[in-house]
C-alpha atoms as a PDB file:
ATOM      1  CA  UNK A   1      45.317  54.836 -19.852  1.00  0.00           C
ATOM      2  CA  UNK A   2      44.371  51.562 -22.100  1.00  0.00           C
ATOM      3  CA  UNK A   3      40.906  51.586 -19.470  1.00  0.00           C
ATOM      4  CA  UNK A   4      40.325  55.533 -20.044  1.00  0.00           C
ATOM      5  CA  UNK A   5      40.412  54.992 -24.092  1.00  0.00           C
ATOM      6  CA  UNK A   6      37.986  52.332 -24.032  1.00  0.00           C
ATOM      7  CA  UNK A   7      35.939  54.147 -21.385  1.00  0.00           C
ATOM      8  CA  UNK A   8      35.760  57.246 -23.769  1.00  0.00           C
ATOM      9  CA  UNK A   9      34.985  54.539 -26.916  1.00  0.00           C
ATOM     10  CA  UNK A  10      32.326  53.247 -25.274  1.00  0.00           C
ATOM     11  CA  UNK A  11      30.727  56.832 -24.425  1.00  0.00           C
ATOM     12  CA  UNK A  12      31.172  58.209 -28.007  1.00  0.00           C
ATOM     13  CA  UNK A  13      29.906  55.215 -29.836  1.00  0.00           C
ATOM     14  CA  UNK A  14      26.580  55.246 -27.153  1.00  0.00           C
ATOM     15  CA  UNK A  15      26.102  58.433 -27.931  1.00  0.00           C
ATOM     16  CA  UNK A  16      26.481  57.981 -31.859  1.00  0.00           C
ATOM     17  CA  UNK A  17      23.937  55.455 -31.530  1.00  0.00           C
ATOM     18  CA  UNK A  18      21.454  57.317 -29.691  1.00  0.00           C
ATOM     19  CA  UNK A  19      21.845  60.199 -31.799  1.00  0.00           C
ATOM     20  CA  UNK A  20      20.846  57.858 -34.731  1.00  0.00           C
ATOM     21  CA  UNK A  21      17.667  56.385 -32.856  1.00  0.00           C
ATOM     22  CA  UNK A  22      16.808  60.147 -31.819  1.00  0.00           C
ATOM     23  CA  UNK A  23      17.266  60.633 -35.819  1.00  0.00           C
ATOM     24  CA  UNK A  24      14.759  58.273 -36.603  1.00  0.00           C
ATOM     25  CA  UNK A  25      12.005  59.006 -34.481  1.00  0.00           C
ATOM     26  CA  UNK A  26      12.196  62.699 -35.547  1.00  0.00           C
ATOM     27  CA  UNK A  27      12.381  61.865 -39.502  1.00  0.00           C
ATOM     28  CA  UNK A  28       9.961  63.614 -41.404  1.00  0.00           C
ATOM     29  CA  UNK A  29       5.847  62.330 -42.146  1.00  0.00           C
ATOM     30  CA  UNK A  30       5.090  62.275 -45.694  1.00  0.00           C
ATOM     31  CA  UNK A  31       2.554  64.956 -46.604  1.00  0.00           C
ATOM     32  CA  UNK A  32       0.179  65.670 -49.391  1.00  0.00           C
ATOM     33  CA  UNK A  33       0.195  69.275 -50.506  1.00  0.00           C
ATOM     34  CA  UNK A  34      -0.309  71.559 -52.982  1.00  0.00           C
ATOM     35  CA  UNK A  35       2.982  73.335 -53.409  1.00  0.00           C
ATOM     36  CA  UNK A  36       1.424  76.489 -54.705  1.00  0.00           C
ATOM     37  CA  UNK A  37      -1.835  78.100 -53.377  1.00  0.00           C
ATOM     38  CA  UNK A  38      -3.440  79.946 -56.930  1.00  0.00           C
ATOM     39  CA  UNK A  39      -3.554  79.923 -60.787  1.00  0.00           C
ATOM     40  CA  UNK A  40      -5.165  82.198 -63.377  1.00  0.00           C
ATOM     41  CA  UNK A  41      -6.235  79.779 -66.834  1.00  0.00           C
ATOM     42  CA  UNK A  42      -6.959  82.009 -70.250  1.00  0.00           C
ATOM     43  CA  UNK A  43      -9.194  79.586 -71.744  1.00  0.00           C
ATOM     44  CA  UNK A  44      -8.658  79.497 -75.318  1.00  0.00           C
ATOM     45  CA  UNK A  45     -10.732  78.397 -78.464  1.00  0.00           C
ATOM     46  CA  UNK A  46      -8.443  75.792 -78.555  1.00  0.00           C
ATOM     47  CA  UNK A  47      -9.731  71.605 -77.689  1.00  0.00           C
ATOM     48  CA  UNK A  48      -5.901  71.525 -76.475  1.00  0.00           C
ATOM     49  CA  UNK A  49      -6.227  74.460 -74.508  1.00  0.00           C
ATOM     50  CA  UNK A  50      -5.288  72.899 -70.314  1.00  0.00           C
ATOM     51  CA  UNK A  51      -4.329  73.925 -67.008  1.00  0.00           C
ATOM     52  CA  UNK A  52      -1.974  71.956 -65.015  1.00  0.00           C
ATOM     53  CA  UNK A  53      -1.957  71.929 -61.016  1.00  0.00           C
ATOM     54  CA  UNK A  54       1.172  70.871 -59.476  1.00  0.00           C
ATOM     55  CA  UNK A  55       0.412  68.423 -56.734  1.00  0.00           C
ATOM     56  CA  UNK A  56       2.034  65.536 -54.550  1.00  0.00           C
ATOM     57  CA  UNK A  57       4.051  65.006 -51.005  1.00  0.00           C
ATOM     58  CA  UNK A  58       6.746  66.579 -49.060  1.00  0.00           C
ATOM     59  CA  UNK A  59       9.576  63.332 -49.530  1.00  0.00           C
ATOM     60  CA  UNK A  60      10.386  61.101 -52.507  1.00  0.00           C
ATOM     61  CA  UNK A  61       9.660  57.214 -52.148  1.00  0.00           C
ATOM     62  CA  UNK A  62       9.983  54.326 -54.088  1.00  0.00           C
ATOM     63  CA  UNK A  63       6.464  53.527 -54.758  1.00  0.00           C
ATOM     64  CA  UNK A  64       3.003  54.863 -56.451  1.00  0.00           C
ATOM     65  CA  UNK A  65       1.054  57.009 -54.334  1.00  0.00           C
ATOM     66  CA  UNK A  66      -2.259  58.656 -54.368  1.00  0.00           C
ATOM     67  CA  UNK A  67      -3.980  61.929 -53.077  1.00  0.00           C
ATOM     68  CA  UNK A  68      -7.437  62.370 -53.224  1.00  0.00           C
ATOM     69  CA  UNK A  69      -9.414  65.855 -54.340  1.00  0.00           C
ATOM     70  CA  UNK A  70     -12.238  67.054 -54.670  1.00  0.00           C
ATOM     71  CA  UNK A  71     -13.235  70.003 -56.821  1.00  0.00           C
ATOM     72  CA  UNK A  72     -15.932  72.626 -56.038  1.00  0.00           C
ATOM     73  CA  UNK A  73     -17.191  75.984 -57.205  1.00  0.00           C
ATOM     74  CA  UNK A  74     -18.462  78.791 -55.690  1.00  0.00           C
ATOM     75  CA  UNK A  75     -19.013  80.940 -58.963  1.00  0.00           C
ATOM     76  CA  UNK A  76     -21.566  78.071 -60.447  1.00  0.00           C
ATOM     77  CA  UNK A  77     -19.188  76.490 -62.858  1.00  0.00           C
ATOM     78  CA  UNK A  78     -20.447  72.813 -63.918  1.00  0.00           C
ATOM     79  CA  UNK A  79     -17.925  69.553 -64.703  1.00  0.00           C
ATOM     80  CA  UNK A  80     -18.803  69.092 -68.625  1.00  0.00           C
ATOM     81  CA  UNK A  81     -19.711  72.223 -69.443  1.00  0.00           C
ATOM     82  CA  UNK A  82     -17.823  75.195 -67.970  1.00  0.00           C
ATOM     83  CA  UNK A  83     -14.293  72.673 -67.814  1.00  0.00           C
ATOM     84  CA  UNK A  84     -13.374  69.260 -67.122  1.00  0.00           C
ATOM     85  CA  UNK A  85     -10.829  67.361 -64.836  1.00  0.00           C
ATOM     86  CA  UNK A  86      -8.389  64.573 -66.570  1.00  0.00           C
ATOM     87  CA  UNK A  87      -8.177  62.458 -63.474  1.00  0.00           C
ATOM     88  CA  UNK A  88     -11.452  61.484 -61.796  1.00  0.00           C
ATOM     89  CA  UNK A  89     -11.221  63.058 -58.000  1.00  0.00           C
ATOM     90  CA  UNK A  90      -7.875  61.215 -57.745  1.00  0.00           C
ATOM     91  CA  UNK A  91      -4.149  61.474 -59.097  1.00  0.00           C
ATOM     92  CA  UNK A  92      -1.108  59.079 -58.672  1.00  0.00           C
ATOM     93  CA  UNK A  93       2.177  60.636 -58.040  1.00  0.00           C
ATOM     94  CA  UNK A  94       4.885  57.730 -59.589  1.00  0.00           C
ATOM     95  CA  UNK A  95       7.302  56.042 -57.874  1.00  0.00           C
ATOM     96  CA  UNK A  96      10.481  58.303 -57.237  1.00  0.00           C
ATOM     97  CA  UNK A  97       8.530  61.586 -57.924  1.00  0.00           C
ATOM     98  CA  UNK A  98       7.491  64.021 -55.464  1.00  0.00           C
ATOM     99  CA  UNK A  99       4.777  65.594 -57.705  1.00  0.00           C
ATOM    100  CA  UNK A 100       2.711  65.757 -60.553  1.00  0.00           C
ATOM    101  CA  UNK A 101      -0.048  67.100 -62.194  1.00  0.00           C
ATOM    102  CA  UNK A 102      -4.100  67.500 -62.368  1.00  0.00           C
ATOM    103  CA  UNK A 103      -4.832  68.921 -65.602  1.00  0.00           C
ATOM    104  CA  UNK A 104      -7.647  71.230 -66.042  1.00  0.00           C
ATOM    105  CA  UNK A 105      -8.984  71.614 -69.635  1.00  0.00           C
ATOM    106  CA  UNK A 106     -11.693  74.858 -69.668  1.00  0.00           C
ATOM    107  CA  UNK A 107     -14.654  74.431 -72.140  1.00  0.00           C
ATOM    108  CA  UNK A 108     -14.111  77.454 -74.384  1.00  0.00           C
ATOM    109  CA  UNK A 109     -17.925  77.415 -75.403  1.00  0.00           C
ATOM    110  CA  UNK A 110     -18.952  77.216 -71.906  1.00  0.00           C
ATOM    111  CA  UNK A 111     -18.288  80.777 -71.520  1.00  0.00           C
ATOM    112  CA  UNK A 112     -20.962  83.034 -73.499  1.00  0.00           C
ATOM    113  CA  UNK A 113     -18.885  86.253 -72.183  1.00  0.00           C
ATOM    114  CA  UNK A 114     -15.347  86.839 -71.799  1.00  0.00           C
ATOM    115  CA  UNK A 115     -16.283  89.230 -68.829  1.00  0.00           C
ATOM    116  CA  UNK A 116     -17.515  85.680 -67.091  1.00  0.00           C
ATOM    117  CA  UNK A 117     -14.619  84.289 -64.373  1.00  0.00           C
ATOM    118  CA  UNK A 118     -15.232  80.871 -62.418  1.00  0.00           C
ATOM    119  CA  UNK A 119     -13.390  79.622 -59.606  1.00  0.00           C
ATOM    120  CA  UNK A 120     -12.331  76.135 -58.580  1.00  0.00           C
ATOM    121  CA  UNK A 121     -11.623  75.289 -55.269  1.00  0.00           C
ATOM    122  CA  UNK A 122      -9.221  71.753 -55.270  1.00  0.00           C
ATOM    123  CA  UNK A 123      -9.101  69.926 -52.060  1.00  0.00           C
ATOM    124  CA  UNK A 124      -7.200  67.265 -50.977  1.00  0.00           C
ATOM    125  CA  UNK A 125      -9.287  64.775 -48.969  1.00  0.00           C
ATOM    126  CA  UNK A 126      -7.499  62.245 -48.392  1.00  0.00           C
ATOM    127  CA  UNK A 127      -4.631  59.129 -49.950  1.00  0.00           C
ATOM    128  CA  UNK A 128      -1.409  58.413 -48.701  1.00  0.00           C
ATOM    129  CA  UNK A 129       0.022  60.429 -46.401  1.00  0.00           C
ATOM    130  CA  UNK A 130      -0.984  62.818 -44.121  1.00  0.00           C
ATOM    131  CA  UNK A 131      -2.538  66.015 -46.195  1.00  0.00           C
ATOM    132  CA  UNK A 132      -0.027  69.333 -44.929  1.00  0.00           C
ATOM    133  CA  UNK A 133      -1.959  71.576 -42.964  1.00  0.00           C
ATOM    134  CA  UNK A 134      -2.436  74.857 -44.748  1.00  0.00           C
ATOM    135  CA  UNK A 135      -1.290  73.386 -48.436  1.00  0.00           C
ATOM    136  CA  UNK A 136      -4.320  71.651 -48.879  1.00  0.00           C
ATOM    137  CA  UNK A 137      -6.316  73.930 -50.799  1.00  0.00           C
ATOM    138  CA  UNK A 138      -5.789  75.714 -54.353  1.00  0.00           C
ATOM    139  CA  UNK A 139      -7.724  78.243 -56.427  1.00  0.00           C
ATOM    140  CA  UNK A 140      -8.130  78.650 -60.038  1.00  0.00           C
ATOM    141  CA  UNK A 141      -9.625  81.083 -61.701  1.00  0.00           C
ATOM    142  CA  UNK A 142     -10.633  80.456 -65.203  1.00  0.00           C
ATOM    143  CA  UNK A 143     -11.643  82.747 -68.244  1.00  0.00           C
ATOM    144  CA  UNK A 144     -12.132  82.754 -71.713  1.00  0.00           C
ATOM    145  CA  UNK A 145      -9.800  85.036 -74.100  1.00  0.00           C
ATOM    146  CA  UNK A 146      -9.214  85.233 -77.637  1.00  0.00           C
ATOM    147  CA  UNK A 147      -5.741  86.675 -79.290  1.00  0.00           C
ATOM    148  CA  UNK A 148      -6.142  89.388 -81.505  1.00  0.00           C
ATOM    149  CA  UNK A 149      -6.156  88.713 -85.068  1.00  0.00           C
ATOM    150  CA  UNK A 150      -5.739  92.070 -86.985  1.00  0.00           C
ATOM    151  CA  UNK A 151      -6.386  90.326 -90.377  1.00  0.00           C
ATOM    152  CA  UNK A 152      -9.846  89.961 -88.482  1.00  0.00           C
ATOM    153  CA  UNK A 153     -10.580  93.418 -88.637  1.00  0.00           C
ATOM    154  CA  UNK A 154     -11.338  93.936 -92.547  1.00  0.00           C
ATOM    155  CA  UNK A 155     -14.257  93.329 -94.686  1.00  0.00           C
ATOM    156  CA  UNK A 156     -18.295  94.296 -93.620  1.00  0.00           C
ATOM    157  CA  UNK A 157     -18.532  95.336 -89.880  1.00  0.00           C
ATOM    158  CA  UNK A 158     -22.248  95.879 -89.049  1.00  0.00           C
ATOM    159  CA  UNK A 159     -23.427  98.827 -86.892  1.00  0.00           C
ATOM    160  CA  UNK A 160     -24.606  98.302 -83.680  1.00  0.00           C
ATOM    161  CA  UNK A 161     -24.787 101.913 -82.346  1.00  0.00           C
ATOM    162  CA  UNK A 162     -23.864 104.985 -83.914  1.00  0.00           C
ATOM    163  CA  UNK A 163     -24.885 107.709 -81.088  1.00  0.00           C
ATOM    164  CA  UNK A 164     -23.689 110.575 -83.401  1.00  0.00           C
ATOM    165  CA  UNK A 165     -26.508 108.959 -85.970  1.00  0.00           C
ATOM    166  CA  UNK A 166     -24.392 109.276 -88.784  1.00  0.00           C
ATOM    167  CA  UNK A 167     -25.341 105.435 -88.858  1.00  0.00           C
ATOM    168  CA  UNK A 168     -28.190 103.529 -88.523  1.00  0.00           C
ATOM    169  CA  UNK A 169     -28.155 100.389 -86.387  1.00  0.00           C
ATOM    170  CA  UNK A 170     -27.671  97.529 -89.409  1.00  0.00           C
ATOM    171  CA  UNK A 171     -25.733  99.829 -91.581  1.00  0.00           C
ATOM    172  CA  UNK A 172     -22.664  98.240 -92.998  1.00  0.00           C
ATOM    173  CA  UNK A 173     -18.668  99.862 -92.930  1.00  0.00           C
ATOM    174  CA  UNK A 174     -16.480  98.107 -94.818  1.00  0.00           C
ATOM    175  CA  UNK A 175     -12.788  97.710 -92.883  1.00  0.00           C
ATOM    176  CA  UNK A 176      -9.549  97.687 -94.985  1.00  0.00           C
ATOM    177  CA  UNK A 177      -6.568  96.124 -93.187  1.00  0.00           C
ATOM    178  CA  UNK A 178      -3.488  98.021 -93.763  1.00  0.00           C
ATOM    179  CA  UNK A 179      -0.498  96.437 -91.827  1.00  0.00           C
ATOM    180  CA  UNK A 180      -0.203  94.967 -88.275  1.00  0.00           C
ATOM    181  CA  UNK A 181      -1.441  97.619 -85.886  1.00  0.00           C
ATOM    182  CA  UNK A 182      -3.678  99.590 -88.349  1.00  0.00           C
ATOM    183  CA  UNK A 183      -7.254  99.235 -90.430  1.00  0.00           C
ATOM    184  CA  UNK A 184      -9.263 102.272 -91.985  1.00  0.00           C
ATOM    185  CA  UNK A 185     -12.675 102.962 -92.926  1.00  0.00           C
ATOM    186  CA  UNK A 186     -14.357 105.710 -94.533  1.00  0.00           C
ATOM    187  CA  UNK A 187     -17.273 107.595 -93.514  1.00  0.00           C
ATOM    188  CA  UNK A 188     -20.169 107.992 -95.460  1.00  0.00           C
ATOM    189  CA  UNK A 189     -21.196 111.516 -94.366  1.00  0.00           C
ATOM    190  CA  UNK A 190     -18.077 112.830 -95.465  1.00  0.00           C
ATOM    191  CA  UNK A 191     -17.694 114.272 -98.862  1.00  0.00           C
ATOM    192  CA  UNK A 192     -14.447 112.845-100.861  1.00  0.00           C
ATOM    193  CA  UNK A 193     -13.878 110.768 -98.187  1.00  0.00           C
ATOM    194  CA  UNK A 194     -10.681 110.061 -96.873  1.00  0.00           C
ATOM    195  CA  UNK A 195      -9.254 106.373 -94.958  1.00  0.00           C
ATOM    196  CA  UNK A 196      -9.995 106.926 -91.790  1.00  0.00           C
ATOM    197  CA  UNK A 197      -6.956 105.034 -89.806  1.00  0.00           C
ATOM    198  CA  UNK A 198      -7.301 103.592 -86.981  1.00  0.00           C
ATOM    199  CA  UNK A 199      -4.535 102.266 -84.188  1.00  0.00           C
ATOM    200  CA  UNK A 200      -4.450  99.099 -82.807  1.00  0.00           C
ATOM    201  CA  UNK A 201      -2.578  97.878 -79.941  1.00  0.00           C
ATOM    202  CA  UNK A 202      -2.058  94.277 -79.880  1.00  0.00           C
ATOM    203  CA  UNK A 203      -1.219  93.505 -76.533  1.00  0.00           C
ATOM    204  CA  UNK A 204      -4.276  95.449 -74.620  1.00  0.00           C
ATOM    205  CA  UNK A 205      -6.935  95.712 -77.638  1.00  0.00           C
ATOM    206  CA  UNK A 206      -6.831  99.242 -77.293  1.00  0.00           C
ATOM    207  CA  UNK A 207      -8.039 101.291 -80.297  1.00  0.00           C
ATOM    208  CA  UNK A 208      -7.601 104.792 -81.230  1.00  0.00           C
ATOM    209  CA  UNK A 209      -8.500 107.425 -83.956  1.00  0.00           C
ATOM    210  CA  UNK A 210      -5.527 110.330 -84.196  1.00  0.00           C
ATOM    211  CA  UNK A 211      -7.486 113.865 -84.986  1.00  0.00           C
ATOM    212  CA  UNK A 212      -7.240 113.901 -88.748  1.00  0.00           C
ATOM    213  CA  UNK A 213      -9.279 115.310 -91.570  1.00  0.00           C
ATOM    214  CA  UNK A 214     -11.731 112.682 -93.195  1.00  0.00           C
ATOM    215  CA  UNK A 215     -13.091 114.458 -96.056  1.00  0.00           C
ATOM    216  CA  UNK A 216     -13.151 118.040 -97.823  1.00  0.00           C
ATOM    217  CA  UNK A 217     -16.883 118.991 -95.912  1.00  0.00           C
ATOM    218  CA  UNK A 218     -19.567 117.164 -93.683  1.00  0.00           C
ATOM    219  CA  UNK A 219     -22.504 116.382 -95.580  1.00  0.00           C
ATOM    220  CA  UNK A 220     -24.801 117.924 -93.528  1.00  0.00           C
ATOM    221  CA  UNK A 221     -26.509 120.364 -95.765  1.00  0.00           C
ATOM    222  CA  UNK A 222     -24.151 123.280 -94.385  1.00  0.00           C
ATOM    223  CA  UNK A 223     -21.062 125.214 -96.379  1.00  0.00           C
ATOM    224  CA  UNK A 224     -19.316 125.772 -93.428  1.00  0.00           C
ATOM    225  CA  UNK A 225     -18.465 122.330 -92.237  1.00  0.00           C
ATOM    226  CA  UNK A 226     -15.197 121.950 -94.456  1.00  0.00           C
ATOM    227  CA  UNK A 227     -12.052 119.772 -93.354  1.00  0.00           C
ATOM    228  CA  UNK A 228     -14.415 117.189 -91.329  1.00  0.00           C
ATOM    229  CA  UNK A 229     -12.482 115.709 -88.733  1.00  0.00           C
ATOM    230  CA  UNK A 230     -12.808 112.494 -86.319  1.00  0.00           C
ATOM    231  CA  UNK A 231     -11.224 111.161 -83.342  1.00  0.00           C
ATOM    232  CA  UNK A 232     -11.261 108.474 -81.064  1.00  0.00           C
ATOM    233  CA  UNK A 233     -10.440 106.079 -78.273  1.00  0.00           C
ATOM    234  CA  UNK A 234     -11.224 102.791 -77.308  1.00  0.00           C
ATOM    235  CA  UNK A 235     -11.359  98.540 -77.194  1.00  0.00           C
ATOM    236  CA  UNK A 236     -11.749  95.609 -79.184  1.00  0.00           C
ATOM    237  CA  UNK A 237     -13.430  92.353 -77.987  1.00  0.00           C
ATOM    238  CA  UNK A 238     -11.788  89.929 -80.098  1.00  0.00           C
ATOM    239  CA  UNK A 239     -13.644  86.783 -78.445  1.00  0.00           C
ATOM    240  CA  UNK A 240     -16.552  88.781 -80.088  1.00  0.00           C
ATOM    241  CA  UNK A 241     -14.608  90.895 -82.813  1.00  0.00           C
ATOM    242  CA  UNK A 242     -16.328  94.224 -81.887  1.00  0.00           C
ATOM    243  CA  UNK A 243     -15.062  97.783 -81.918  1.00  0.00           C
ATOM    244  CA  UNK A 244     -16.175 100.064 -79.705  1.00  0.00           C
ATOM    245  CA  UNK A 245     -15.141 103.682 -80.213  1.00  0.00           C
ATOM    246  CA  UNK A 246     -15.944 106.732 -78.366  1.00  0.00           C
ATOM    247  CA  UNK A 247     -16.123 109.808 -81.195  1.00  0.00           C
ATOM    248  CA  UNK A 248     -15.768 113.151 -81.107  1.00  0.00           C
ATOM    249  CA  UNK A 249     -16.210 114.885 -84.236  1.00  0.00           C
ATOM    250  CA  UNK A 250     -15.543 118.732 -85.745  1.00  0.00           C
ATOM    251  CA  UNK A 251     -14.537 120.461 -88.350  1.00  0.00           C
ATOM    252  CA  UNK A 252     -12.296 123.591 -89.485  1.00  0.00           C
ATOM    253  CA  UNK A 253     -14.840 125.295 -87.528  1.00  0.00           C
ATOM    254  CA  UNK A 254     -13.735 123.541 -84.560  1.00  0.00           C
ATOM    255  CA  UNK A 255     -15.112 120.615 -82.404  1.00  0.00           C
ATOM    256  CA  UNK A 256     -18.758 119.558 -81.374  1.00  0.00           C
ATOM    257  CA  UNK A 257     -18.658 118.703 -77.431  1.00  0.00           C
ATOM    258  CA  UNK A 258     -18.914 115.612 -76.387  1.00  0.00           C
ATOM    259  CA  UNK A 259     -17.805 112.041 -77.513  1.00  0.00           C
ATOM    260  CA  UNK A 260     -20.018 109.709 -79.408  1.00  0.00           C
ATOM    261  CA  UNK A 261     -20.379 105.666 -78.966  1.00  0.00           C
ATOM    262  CA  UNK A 262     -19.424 104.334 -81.979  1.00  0.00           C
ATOM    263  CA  UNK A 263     -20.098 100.320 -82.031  1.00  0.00           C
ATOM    264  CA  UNK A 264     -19.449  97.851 -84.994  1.00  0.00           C
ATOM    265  CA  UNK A 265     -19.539  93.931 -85.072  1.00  0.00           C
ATOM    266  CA  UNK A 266     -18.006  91.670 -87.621  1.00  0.00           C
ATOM    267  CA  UNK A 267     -20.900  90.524 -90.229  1.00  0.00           C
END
C-alpha cells in the first residue's frame, strides 16, 4: 500500500512539473501594438489643442521599453506645418506600464479651409518586442473646427452675394445679437423695417429665417407689395464667421419662386 502511495506521489508531482515546463514554453511574446486602429482630431485655434494615440505591448514588465513609428501621409500633410509629433519617430512605454501615448498637436493655421481633412498613417517599425501582426497600423484623420460663438454674429457683416440684388457685393448689414440662439437684421428695401430674426442652432451651425413680415411694403416702386416677407434656411462657417442663407421672398401678394443666395462675412 505504503509502495502504491509513493508510486502515485511520484506520478502526480512528474506531472505537476511538466505541466509547469509545458507552461513556460507556451508563455506569451511581448508585442508592440496599437490597441485601437482609428481617431478623428478637431483641430482647434487653440496652441494646446493635441491628439493622443494610445500605444505600447501586450504584457507588463519591469523595465523601459521602446517602439518605433513612423508617420506618413497620403493626403499631403507636412511635419511643421499641417501638425507636429511630441516624440521624434520613437516613444518609451515606462517600467510597469503596458501603454502610453504619442501626442499629436494639429497646426490650426495649417488648414486654410475647414472642408480640408489629412490623414496620418502611424507605423510601428520596430523596438522591443515583436510588433502584433494586424495592430501595427493606426489612422488619424485631422481637421480644423471652430465652436460657435453667437456673440460673434453682431456688428457690420459685409455682403458677399446677394442673388436677389437687394444688395450689392460690399454692402454692409449690421447684426444685432439678441440671446443665445438668435441675431436680427433689417433689410434695407423694406419700408419701416422690421428685425429680421434669425435661428441659430449651436450644435450643427444651422441657420434659419421663420416666414415673417419685415416691413409695411417692398420698396420697389410698386403699391402692391405690402407686408414684405422673408424666409430662409441655411449654415454658418464659424472658422470663417460667414452666413450663408438661401431666401425666398414675397409679400401679401404671395411668394416670388425660387430661393435666393444670400452670403455675408464678418467685416
Amino acid at each position: 500500500m505504503k509502495k502504491s502511495v509513493l508510486f502515485l506521489y511520484s506520478l502526480l508531482l512528474i506531472s505537476f512539473l511538466g505541466c509547469k515546463r509545458n507552461s513556460d514554453l507556451t508563455k506569451p511574446e511581448s508585442r508592440a501594438e496599437f490597441p485601437v486602429a482609428t481617431g478623428s482630431y478637431s483641430i482647434l485655434n487653440n496652441p494646446g489643442s493635441n491628439f493622443k494615440i494610445p500605444i505600447g505591448f501586450t504584457d507588463i514588465q519591469n523595465i523601459d521599453r521602446t517602439i518605433n513609428f513612423s508617420v506618413t501621409s497620403p493626403t499631403g500633410a507636412v511635419s511643421g506645418q499641417q501638425y507636429t509629433v511630441a516624440q521624434n519617430g520613437s516613444v518609451t512605454i515606462p517600467s510597469g506600464k503596458a501603454l502610453d501615448s504619442i501626442q499629436v498637436n494639429g497646426l490650426f493655421a495649417g488648414y486654410a479651409s475647414r472642408d480640408k481633412k489629412d490623414s496620418l498613417y502611424f507605423t510601428i517599425t520596430g523596438g522591443d518586442g515583436t510588433p502584433f501582426t494586424g495592430f501595427t497600423t493606426y489612422k488619424l484623420v485631422m481637421q480644423k473646427v471652430c465652436p460657435l460663438v453667437i456673440g460673434d454674429y453682431s456688428g457690420d457683416f459685409v455682403v458677399v452675394q446677394d442673388a436677389w440684388e437687394d444688395y450689392s457685393a460690399g454692402d454692409v448689414i449690421t447684426l444685432t445679437n439678441i440671446d443665445a440662439t438668435h441675431f436680427s437684421f433689417k433689410n434695407k428695401h423694406a419700408l419701416n423695417p422690421v428685425p429680421v430674426v434669425v435661428t441659430v442652432n449651436t450644435s450643427t451651425n444651422a441657420v434659419k429665417i421663420d416666414k415673417q413680415i419685415v416691413g409695411t411694403l417692398w420698396d420697389y416702386d410698386d403699391p402692391a407689395y405690402i407686408d414684405p416677407t422673408m424666409a430662409a434656411t441655411g449654415t454658418i462657417v464659424a472658422c470663417d464667421k460667414v452666413i450663408n442663407l438661401s431666401v425666398s421672398y414675397g409679400s401679401k401678394a404671395g411668394n416670388w419662386s425660387g430661393t435666393y443666395a444670400l452670403v455675408l462675412k464678418k467685416k
